[in-house]
N, C-alpha and C. Protein backbone atom coordinates (compact mmCIF):
# COMPACT_ATOMS: atom_id res chain seq x y z
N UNK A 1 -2.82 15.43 31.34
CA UNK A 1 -4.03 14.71 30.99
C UNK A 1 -5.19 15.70 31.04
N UNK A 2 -6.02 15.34 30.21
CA UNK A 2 -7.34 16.37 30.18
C UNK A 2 -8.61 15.32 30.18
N UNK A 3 -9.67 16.11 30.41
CA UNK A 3 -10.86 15.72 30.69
C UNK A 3 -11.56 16.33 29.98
N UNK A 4 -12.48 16.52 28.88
CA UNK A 4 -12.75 17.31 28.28
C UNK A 4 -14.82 16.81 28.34
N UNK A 5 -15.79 17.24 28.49
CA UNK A 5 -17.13 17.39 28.70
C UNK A 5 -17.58 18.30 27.98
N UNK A 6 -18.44 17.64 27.18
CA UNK A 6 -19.32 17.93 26.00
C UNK A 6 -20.76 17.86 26.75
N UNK A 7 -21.10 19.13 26.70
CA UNK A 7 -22.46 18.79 27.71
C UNK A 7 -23.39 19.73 26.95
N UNK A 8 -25.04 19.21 26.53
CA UNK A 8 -25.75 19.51 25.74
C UNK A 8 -27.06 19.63 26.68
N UNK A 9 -26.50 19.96 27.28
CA UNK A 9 -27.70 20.77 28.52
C UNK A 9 -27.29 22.28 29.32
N UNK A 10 -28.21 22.48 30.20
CA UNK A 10 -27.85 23.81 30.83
C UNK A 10 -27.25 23.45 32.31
N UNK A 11 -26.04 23.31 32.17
CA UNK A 11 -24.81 23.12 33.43
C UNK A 11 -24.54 24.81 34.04
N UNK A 12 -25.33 24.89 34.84
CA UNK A 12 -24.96 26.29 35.80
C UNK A 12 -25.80 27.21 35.30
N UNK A 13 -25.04 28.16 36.04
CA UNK A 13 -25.62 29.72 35.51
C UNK A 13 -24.28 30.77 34.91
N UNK A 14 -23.00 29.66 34.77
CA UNK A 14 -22.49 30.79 34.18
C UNK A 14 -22.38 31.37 32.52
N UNK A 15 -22.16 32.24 31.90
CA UNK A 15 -22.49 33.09 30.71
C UNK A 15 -21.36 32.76 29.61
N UNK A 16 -20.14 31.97 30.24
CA UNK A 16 -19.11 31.65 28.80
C UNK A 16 -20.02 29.99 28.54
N UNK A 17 -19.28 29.59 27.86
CA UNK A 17 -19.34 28.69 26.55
C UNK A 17 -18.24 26.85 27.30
N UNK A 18 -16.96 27.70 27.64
CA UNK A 18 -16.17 27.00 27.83
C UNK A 18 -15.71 27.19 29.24
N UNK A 19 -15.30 26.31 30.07
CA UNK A 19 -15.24 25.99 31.47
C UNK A 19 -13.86 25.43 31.42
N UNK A 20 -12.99 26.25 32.61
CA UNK A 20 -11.70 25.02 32.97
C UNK A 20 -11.54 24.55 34.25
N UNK A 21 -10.83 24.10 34.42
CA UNK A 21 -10.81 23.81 36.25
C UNK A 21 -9.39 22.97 36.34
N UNK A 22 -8.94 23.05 37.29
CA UNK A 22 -8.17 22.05 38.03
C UNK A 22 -8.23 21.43 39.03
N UNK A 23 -7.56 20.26 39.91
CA UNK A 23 -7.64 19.55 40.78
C UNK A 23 -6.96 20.49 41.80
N UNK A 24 -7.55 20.53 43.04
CA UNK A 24 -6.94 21.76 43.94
C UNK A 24 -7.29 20.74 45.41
N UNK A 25 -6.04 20.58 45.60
CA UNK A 25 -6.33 19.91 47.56
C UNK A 25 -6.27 20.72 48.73
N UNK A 26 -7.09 20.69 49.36
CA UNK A 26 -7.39 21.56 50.22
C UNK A 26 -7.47 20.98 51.54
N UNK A 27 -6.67 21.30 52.66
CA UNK A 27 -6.74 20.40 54.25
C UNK A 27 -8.20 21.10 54.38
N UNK A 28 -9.08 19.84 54.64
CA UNK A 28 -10.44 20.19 55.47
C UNK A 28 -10.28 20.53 56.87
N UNK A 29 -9.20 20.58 57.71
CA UNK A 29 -9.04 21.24 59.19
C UNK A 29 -8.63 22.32 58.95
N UNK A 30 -6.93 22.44 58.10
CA UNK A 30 -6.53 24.11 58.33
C UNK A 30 -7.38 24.82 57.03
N UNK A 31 -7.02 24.14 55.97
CA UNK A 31 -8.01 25.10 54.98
C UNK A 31 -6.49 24.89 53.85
N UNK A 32 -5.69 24.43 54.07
CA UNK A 32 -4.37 25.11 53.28
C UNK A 32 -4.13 24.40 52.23
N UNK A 33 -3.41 24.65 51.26
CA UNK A 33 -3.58 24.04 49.85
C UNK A 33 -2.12 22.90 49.80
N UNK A 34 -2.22 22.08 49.50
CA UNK A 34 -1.29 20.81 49.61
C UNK A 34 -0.53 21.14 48.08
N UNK A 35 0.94 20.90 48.52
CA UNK A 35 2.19 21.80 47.86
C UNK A 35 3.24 20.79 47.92
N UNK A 36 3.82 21.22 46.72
CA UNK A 36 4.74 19.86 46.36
C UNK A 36 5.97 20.24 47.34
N UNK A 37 7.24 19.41 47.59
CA UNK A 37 8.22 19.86 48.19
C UNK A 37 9.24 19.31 47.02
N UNK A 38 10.25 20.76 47.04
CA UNK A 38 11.22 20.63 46.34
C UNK A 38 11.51 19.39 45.52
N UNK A 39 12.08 18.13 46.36
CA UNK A 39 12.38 17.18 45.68
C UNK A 39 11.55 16.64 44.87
N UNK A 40 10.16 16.66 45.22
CA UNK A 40 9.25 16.65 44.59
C UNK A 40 8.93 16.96 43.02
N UNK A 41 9.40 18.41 43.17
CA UNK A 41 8.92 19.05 42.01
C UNK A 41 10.07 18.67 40.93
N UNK A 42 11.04 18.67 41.23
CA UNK A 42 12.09 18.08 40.15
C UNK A 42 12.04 16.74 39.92
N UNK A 43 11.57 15.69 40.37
CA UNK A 43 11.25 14.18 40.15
C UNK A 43 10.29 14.41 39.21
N UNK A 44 9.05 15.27 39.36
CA UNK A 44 8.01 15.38 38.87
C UNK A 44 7.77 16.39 37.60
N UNK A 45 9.12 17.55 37.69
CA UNK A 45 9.07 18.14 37.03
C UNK A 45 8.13 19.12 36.37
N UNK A 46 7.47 19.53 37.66
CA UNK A 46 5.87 20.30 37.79
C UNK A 46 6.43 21.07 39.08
N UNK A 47 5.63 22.41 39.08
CA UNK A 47 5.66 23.21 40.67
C UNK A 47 4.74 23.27 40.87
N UNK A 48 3.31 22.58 40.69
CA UNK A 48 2.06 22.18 41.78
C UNK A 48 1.51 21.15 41.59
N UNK A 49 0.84 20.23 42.89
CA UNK A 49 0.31 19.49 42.97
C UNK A 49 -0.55 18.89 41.39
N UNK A 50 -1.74 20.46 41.66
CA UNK A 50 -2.59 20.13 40.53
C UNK A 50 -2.31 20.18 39.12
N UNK A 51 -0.94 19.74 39.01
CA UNK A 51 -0.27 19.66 37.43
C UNK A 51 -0.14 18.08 37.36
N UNK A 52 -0.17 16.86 38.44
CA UNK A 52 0.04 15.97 38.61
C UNK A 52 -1.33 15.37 37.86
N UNK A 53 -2.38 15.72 38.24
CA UNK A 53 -3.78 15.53 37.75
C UNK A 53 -4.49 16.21 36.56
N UNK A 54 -5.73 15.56 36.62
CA UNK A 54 -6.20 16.12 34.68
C UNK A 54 -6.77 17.41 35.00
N UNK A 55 -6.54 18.30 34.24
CA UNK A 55 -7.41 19.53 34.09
C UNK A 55 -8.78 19.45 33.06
N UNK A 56 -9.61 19.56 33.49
CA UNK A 56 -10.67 19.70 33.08
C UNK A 56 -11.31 20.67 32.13
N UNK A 57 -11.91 20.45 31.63
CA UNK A 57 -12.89 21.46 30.51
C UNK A 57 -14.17 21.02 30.49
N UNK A 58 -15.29 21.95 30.58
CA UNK A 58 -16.40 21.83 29.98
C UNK A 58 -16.91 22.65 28.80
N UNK A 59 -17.45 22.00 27.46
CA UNK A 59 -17.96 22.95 26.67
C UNK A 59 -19.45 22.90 26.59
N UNK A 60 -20.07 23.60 26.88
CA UNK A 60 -21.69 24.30 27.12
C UNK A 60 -21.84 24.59 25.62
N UNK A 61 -21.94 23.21 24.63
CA UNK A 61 -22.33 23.37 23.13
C UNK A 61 -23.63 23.98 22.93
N UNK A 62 -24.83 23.43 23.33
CA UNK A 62 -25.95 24.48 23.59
C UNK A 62 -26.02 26.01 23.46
N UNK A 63 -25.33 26.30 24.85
CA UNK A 63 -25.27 27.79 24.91
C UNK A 63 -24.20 28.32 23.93
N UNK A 64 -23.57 28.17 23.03
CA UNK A 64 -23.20 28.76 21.77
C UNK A 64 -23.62 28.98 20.82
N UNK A 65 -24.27 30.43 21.03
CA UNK A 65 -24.60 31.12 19.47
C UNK A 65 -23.64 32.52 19.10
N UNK A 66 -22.52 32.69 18.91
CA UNK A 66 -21.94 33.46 18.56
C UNK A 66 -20.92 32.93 17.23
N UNK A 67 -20.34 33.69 16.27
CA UNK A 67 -19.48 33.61 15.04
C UNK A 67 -18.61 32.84 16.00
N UNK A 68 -18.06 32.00 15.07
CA UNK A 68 -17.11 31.26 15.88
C UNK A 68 -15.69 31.45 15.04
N UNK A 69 -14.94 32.01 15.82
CA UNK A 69 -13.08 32.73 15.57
C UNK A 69 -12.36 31.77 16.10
N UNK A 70 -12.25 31.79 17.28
CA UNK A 70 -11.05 30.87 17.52
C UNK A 70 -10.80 29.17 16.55
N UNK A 71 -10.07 28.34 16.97
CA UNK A 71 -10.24 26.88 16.60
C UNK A 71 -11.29 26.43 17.11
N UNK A 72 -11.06 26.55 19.13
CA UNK A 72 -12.42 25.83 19.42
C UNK A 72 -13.55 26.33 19.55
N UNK A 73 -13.72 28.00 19.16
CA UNK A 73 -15.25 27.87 18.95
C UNK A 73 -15.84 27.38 17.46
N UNK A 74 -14.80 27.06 16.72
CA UNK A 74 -15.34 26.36 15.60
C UNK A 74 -15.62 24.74 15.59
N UNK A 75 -14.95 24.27 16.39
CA UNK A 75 -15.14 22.98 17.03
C UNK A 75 -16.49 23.19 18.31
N UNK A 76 -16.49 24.11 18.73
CA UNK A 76 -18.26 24.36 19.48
C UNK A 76 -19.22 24.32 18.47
N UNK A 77 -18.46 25.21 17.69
CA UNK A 77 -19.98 25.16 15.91
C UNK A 77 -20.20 24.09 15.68
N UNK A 78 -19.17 23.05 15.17
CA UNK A 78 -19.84 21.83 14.94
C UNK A 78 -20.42 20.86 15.72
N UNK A 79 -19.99 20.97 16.88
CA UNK A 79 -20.59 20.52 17.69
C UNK A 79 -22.12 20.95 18.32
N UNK A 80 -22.21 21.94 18.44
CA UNK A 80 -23.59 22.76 18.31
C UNK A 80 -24.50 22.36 17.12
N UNK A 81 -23.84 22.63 15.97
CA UNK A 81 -25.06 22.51 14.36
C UNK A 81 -25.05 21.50 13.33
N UNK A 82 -23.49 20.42 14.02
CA UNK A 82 -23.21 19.30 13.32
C UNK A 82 -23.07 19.81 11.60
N UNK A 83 -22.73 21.03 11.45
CA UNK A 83 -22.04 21.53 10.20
C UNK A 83 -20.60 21.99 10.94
N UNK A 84 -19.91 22.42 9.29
CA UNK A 84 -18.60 22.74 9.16
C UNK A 84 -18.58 23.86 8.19
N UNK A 85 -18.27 24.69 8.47
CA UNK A 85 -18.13 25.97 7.36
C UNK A 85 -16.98 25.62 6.33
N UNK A 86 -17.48 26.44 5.51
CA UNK A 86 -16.23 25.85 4.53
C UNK A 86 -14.56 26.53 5.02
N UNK A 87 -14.90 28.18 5.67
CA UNK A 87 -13.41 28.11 6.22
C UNK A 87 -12.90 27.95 7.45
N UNK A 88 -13.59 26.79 7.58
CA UNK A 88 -13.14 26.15 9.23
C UNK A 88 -11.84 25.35 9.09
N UNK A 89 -10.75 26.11 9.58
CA UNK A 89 -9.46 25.22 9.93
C UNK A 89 -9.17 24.78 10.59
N UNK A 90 -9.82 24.69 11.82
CA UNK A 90 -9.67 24.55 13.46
C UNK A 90 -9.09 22.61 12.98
N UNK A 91 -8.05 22.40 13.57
CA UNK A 91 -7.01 20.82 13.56
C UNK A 91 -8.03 20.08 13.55
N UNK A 92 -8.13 19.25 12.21
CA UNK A 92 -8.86 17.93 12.38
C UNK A 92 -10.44 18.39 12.18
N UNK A 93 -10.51 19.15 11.78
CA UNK A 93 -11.92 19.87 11.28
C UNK A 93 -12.06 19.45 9.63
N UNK A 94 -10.67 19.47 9.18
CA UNK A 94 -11.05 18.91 7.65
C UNK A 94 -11.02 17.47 7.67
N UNK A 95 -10.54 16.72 8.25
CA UNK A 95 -11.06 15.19 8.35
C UNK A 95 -12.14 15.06 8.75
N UNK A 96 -12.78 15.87 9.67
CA UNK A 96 -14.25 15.50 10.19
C UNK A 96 -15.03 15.89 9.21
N UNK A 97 -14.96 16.89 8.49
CA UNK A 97 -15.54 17.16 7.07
C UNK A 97 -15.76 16.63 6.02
N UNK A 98 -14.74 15.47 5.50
CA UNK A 98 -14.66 14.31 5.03
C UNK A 98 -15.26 13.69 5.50
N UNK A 99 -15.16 12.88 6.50
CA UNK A 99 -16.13 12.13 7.04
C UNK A 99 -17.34 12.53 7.01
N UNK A 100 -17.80 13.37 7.64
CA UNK A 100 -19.08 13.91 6.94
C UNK A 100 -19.91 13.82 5.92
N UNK A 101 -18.77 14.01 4.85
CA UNK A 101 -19.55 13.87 3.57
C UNK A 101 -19.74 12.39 3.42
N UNK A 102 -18.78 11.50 3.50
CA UNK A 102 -18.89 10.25 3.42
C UNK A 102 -20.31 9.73 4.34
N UNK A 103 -20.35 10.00 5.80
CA UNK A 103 -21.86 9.64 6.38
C UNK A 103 -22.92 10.12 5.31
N UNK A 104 -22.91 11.52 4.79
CA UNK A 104 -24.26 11.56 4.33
C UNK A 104 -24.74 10.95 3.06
N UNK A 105 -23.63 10.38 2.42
CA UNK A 105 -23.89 9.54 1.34
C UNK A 105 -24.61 8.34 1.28
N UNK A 106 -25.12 8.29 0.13
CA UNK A 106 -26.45 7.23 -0.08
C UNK A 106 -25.43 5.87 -0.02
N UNK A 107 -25.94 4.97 0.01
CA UNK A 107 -25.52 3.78 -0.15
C UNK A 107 -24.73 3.50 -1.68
N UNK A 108 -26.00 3.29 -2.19
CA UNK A 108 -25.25 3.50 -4.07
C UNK A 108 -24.08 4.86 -3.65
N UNK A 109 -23.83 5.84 -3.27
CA UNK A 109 -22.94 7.07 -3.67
C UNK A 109 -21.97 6.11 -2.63
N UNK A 110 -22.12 5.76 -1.75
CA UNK A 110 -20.86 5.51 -1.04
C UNK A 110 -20.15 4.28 -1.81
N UNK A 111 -21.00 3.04 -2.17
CA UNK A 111 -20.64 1.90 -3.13
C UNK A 111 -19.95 2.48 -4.38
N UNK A 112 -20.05 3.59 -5.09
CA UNK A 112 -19.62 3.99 -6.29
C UNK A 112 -18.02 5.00 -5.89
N UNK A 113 -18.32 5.25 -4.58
CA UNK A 113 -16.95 6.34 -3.97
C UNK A 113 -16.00 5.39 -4.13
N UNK A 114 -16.44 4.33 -3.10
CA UNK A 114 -15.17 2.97 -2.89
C UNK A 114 -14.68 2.24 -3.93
N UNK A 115 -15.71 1.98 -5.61
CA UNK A 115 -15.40 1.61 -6.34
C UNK A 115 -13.95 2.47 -7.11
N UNK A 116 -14.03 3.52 -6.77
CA UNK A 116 -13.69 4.66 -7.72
C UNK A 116 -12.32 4.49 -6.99
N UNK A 117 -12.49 4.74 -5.58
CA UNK A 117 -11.01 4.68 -4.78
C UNK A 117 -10.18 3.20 -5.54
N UNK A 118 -10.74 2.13 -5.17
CA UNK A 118 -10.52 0.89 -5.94
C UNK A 118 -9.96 1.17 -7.52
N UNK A 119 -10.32 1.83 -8.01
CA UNK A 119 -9.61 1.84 -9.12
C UNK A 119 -8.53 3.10 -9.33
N UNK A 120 -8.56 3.61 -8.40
CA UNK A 120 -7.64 4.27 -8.50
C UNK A 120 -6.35 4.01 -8.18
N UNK A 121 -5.86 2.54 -6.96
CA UNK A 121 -5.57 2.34 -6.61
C UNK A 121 -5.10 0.94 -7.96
N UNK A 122 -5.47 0.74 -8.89
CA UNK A 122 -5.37 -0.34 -9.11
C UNK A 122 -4.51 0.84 -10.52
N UNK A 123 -4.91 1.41 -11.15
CA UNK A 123 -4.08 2.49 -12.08
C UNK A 123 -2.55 2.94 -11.57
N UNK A 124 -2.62 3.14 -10.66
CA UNK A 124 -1.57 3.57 -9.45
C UNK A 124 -0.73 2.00 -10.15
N UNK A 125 -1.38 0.87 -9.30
CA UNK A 125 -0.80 -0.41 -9.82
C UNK A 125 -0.21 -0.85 -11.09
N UNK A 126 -1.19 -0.41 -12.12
CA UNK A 126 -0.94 -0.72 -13.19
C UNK A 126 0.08 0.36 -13.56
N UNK A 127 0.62 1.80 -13.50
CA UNK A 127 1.12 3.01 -13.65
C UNK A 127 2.87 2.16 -13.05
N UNK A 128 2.75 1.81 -12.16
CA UNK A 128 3.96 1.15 -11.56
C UNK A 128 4.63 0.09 -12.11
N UNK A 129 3.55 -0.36 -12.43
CA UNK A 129 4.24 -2.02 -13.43
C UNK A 129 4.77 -1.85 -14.13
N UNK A 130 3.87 -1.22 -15.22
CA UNK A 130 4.56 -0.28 -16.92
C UNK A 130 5.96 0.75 -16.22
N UNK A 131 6.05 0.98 -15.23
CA UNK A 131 7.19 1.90 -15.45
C UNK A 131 8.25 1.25 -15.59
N UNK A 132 8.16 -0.64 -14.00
CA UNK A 132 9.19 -0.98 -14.19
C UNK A 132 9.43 -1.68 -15.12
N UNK A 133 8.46 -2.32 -15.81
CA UNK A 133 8.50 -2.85 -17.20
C UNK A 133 9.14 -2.54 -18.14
N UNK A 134 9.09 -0.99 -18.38
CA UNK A 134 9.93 -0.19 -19.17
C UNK A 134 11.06 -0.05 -19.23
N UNK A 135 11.71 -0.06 -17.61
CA UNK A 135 12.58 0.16 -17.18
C UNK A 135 13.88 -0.87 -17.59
N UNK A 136 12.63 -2.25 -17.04
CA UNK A 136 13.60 -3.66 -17.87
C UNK A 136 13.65 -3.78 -19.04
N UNK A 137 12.75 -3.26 -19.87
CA UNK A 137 13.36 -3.71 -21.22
C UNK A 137 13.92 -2.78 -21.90
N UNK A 138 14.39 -1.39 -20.93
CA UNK A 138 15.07 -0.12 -21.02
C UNK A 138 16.72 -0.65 -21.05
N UNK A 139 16.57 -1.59 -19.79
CA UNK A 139 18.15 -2.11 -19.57
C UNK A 139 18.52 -3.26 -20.30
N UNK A 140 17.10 -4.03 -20.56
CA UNK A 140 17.83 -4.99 -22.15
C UNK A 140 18.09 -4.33 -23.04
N UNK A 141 17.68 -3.51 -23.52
CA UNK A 141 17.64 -3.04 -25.31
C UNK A 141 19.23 -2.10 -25.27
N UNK A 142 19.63 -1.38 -23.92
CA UNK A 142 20.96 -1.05 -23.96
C UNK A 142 21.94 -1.94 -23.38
N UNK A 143 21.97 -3.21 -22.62
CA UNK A 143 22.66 -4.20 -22.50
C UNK A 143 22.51 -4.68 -24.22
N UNK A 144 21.67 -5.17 -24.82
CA UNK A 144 21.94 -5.34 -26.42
C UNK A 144 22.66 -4.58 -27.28
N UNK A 145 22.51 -2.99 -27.19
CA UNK A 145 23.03 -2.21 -27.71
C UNK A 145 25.11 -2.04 -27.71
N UNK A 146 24.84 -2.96 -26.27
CA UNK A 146 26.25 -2.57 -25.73
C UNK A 146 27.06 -3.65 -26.21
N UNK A 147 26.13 -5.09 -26.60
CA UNK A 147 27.32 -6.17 -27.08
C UNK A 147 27.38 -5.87 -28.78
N UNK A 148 26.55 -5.37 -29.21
CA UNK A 148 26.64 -5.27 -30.43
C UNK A 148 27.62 -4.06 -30.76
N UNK A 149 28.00 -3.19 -29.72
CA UNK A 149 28.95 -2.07 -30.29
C UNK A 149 30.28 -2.77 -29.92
N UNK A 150 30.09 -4.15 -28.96
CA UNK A 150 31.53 -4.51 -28.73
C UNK A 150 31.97 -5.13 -29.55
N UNK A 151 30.88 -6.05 -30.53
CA UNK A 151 31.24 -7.18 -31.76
C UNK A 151 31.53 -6.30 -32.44
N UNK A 152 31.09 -5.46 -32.81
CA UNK A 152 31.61 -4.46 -34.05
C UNK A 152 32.94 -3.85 -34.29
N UNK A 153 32.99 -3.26 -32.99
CA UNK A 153 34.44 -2.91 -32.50
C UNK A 153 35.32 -3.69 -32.77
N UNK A 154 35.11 -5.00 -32.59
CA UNK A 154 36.06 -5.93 -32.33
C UNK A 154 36.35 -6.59 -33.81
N UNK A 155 35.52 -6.77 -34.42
CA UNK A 155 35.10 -7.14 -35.69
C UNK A 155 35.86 -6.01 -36.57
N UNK A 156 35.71 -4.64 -36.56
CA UNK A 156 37.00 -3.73 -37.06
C UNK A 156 38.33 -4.06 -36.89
N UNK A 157 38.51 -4.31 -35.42
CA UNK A 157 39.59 -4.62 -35.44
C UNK A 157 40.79 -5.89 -35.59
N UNK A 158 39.50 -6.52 -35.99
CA UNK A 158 40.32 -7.76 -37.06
C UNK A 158 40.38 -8.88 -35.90
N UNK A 159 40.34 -8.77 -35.12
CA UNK A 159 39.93 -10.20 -34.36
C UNK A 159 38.74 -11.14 -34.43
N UNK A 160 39.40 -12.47 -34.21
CA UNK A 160 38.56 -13.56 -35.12
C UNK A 160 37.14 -13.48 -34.26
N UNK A 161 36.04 -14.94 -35.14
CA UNK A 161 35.28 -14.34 -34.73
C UNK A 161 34.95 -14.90 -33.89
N UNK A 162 35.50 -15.83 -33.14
CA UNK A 162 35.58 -16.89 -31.84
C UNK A 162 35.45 -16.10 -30.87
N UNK A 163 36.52 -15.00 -30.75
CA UNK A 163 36.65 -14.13 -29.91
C UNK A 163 35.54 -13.06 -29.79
N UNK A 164 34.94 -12.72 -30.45
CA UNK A 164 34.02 -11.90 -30.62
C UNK A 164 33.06 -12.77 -29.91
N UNK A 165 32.42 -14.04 -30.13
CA UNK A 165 31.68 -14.77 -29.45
C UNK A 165 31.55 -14.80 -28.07
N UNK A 166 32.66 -14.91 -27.97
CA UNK A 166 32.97 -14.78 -26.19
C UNK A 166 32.81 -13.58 -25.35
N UNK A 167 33.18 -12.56 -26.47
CA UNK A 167 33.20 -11.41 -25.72
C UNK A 167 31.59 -10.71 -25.64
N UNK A 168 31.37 -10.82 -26.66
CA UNK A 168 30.19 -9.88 -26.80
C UNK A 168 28.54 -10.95 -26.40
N UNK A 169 28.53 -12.02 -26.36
CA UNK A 169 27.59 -13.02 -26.47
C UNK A 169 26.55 -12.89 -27.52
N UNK A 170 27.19 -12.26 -28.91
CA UNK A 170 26.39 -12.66 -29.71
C UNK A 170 26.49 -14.16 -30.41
N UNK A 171 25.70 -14.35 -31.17
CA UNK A 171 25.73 -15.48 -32.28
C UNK A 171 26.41 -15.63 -33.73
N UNK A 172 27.09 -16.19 -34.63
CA UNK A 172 27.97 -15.99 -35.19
C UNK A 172 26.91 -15.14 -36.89
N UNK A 173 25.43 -15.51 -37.20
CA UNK A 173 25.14 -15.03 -37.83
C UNK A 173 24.42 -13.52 -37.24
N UNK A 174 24.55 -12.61 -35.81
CA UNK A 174 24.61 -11.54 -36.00
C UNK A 174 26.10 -10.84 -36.02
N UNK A 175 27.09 -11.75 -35.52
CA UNK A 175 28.11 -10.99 -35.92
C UNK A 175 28.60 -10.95 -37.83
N UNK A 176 28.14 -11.98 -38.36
CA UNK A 176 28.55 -11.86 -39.78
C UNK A 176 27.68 -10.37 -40.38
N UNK A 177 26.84 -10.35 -39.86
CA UNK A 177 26.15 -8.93 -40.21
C UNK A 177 25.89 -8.35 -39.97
N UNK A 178 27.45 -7.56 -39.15
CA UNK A 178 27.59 -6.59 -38.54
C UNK A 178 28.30 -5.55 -39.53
């Protein structure tokens, strides 16, 4: 578990940016640091106490003015200047970027975004229908194709045309003019 503090003031006097810490128990008589015991640590599957508890972070957004390299000093940048550079990759920096743009949009621009999504969504719809649409009258027109090659067939081969009726489910004036 983490704890993470976004602090937009001057917390201390020290000179980084970013702060960590852990939970550390300490006997107030001997002084000695409280330690898991064996069975412990395999139930728990940790070898110290302070893995049981959240580790902490502070980021001192303020005091960041340097190029920002890593992920999170690019996540300090935005947090510092409430921009996003364009080659900021730092995880989840391009959704916040999106979003972004979406906050700064006018009312009309955001009403005309959603319209646009809306229809895109509805093309998508319509794009799907027509396919399977196609599809069905893909499998009629060769289910048709297929009784008419059987009347024919059958019709060559000299069987009446009763039989042909049955077989193929045509009607007796498309089999006569076949």
């Amino acid at each position: 578990m983490y704890s993470v503090n976004i602090v937009y003031f001057s917390l201390g006097s020290g000179k980084d940016v970013v702060y960590h810490g852990k939970t550390e128990f300490r006997g107030i008589h001997q002084g000695d640091v409280l330690e898991l015991i064996s069975f412990q640590k395999q139930t728990f599957k940790v070898d110290t106490v302070s893995q049981l508890y959240p580790e902490y972070y502070i980021l001192k957004v303020n005091d960041f003015n340097q190029v920002a390299r890593s992920p999170l000093e690019k996540w300090i940048y935005y947090l510092n200047t409430g921009d996003i550079s364009d080659n900021a990759t730092a995880p989840g920096l391009n959704e916040t970027r999106q979003r972004l743009n979406l906050d700064r949009m006018t009312k009309e621009e955001l009403n005309a975004y959603y319209r646009h999504l809306d229809n895109i969504v509805i093309l998508r719809d319509n794009i799907f229908t027509e396919r399977a649409e196609g599809r069905a009258e893909g499998r009629a027109e060769g289910e048709r194709n297929k009784q008419i090659e059987i009347a024919r067939n059958l019709k060559k081969a000299g069987v009446s045309i009763d039989v042909i009726l049955q077989s193929s489910g045509l009607t007796v004036d498309e089999i006569e003019k076949l």
